[in-house]
Structures are given as C-alpha cells and as structure tokens.
N, C-alpha and C. Protein backbone atom coordinates (compact mmCIF):
# COMPACT_ATOMS: atom_id res chain seq x y z
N UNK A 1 -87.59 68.07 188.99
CA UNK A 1 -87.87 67.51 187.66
C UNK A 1 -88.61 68.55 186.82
N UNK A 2 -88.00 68.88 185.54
CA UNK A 2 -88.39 70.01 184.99
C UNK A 2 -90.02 69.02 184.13
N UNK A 3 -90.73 70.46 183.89
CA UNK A 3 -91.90 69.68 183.09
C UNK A 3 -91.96 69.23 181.77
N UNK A 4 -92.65 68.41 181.16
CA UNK A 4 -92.65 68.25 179.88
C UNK A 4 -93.50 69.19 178.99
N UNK A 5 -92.56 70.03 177.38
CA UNK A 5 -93.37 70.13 176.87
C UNK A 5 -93.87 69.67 176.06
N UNK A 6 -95.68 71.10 175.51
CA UNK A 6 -96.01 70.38 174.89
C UNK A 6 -95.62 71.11 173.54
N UNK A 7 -95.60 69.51 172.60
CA UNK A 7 -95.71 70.07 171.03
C UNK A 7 -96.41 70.83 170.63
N UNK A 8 -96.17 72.14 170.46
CA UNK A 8 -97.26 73.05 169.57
C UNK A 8 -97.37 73.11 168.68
N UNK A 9 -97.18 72.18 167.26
CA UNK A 9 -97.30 71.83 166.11
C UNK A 9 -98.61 70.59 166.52
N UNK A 10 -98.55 69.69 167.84
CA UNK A 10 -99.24 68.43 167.38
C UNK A 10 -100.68 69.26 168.43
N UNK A 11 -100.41 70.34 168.97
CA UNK A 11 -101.30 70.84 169.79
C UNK A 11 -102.57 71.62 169.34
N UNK A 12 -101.60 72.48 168.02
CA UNK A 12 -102.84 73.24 167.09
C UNK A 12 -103.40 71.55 166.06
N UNK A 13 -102.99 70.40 166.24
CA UNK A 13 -103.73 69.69 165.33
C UNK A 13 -104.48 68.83 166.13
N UNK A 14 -104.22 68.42 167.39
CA UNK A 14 -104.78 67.47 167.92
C UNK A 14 -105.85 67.90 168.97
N UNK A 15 -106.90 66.94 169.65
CA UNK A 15 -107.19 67.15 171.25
C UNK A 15 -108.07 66.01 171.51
N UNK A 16 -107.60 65.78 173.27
CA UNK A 16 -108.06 64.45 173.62
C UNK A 16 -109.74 65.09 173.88
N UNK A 17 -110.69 63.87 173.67
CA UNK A 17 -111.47 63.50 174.04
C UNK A 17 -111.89 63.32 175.76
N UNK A 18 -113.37 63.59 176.04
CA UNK A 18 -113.31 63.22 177.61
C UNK A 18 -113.10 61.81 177.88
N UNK A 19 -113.40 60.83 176.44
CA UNK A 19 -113.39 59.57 176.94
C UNK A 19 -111.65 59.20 176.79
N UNK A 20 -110.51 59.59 176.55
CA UNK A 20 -109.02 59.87 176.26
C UNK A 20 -108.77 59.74 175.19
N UNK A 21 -110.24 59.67 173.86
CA UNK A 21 -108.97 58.99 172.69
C UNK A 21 -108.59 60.51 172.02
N UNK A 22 -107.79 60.33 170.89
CA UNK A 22 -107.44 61.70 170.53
C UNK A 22 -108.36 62.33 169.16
N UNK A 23 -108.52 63.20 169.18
CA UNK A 23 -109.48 63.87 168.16
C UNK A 23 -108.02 64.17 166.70
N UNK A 24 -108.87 64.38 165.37
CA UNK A 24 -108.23 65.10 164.49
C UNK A 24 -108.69 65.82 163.64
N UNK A 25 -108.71 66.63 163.07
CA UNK A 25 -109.57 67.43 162.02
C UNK A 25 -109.58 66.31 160.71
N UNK A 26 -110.20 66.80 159.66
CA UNK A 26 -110.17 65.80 158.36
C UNK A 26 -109.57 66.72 157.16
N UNK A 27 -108.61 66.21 156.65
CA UNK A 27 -107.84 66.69 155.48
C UNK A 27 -108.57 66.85 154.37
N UNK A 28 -108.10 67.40 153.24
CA UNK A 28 -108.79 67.79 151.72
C UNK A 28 -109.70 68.61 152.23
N UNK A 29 -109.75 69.69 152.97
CA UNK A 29 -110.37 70.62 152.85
C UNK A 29 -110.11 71.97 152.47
N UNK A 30 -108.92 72.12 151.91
CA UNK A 30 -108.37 73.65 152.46
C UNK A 30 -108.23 74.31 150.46
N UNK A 31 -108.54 72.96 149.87
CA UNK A 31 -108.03 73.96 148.35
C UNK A 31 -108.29 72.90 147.09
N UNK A 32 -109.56 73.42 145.83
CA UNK A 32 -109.57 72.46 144.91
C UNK A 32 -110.60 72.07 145.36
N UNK A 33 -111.65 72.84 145.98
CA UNK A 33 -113.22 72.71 146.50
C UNK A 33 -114.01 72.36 145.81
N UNK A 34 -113.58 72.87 144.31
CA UNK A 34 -115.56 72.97 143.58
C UNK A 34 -115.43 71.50 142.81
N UNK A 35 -114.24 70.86 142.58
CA UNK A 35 -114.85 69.36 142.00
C UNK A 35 -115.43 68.24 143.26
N UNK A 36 -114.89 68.78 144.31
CA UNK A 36 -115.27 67.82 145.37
C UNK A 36 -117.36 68.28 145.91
N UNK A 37 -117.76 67.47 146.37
CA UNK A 37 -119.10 67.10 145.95
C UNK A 37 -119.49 67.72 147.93
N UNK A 38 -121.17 68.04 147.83
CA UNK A 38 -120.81 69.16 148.94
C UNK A 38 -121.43 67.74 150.20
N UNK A 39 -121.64 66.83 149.66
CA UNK A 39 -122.04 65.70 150.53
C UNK A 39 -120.29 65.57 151.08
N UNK A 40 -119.39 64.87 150.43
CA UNK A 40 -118.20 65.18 150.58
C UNK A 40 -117.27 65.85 151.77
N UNK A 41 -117.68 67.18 151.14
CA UNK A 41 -117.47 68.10 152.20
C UNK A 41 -117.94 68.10 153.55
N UNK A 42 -119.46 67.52 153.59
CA UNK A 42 -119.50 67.93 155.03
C UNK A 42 -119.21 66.87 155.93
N UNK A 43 -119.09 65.86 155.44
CA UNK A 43 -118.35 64.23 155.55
C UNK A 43 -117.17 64.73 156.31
N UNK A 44 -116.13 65.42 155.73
CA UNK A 44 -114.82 65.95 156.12
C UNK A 44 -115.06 67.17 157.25
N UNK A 45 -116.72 67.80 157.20
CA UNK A 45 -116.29 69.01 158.84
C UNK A 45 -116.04 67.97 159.83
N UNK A 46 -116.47 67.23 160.19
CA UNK A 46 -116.86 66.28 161.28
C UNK A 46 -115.39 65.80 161.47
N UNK A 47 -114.78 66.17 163.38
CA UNK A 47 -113.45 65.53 163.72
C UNK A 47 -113.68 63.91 163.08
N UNK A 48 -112.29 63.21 163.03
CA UNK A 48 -111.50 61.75 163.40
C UNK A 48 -111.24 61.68 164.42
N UNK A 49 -111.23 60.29 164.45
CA UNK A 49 -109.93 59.94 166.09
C UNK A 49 -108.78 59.53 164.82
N UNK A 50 -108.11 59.74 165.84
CA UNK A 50 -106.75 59.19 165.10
C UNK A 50 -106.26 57.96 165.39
N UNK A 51 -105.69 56.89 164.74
CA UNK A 51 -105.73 55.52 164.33
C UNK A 51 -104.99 55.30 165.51
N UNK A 52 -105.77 54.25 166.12
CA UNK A 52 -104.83 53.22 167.40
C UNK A 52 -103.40 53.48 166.78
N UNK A 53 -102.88 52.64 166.32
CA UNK A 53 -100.89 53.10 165.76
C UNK A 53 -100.38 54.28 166.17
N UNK A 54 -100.96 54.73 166.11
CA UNK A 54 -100.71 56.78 165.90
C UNK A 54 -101.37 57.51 167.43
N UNK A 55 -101.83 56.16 168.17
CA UNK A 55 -102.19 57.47 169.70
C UNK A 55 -101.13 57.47 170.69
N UNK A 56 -100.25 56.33 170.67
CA UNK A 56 -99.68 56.69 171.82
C UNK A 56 -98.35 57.95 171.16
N UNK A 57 -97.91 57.65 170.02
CA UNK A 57 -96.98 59.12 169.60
C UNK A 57 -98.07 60.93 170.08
N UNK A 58 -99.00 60.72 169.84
CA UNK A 58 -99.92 61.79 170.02
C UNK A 58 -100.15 62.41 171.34
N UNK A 59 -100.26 61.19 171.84
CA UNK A 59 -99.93 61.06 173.84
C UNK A 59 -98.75 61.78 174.32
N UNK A 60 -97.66 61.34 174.08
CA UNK A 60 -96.66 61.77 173.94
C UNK A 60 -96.17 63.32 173.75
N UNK A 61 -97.04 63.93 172.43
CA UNK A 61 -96.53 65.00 172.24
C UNK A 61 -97.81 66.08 173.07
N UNK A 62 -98.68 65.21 173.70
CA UNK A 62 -99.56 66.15 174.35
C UNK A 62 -99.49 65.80 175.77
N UNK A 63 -99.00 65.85 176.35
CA UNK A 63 -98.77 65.03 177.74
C UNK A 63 -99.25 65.84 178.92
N UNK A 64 -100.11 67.03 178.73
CA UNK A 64 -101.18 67.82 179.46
C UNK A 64 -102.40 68.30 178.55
C-alpha cells in the first residue's frame, strides 16, 4: 500500500496542535497596513484553529 501524500499547499498553511485540533495563521495581514489600527494587527499575529466544518478536509490533506 503506497503512502499518502501530503498537500503542500495545505502544509505551508496549516499545523496540528498537540491537543489534534488544527492551527491557521490570520489573514489581512500581508498589504494596506497603515489604515488598519496596530491593536488590530496584533489581534491577527496570534494563530486560529480552523472551524470544526473545515477540520476534517484539513485532516485529510495532512494525514502525517
């Protein structure tokens, strides 16, 4: 049985947690900085999990 891979598109975006859920970075950061407010900003360094709906596809594309 050959192995599964993994997605390396969902690999540079995602990673599980020790407790299994999945981590995500936070969007609106990358361009159009100076109207956004720097409380804002640091709101957005801090990972997400990514929404129950959306873990088992994530599972899936990370399956090691």
């Amino acid at each position: 049985m050959p192995k599964i891979k993994t997605n390396r598109g969902a690999a540079k975006r995602f990673r599980k947690s020790a407790s299994g859920a999945v981590k995500r970075g936070q969007s609106h950061r990358r361009h159009i900085l100076t109207k956004k407010s720097t409380k804002r900003m640091r709101h957005l360094r801090s990972p997400a999990c990514v929404h129950k709906a959306d873990v088992a596809a994530a599972r899936r594309m990370l399956p090691y």
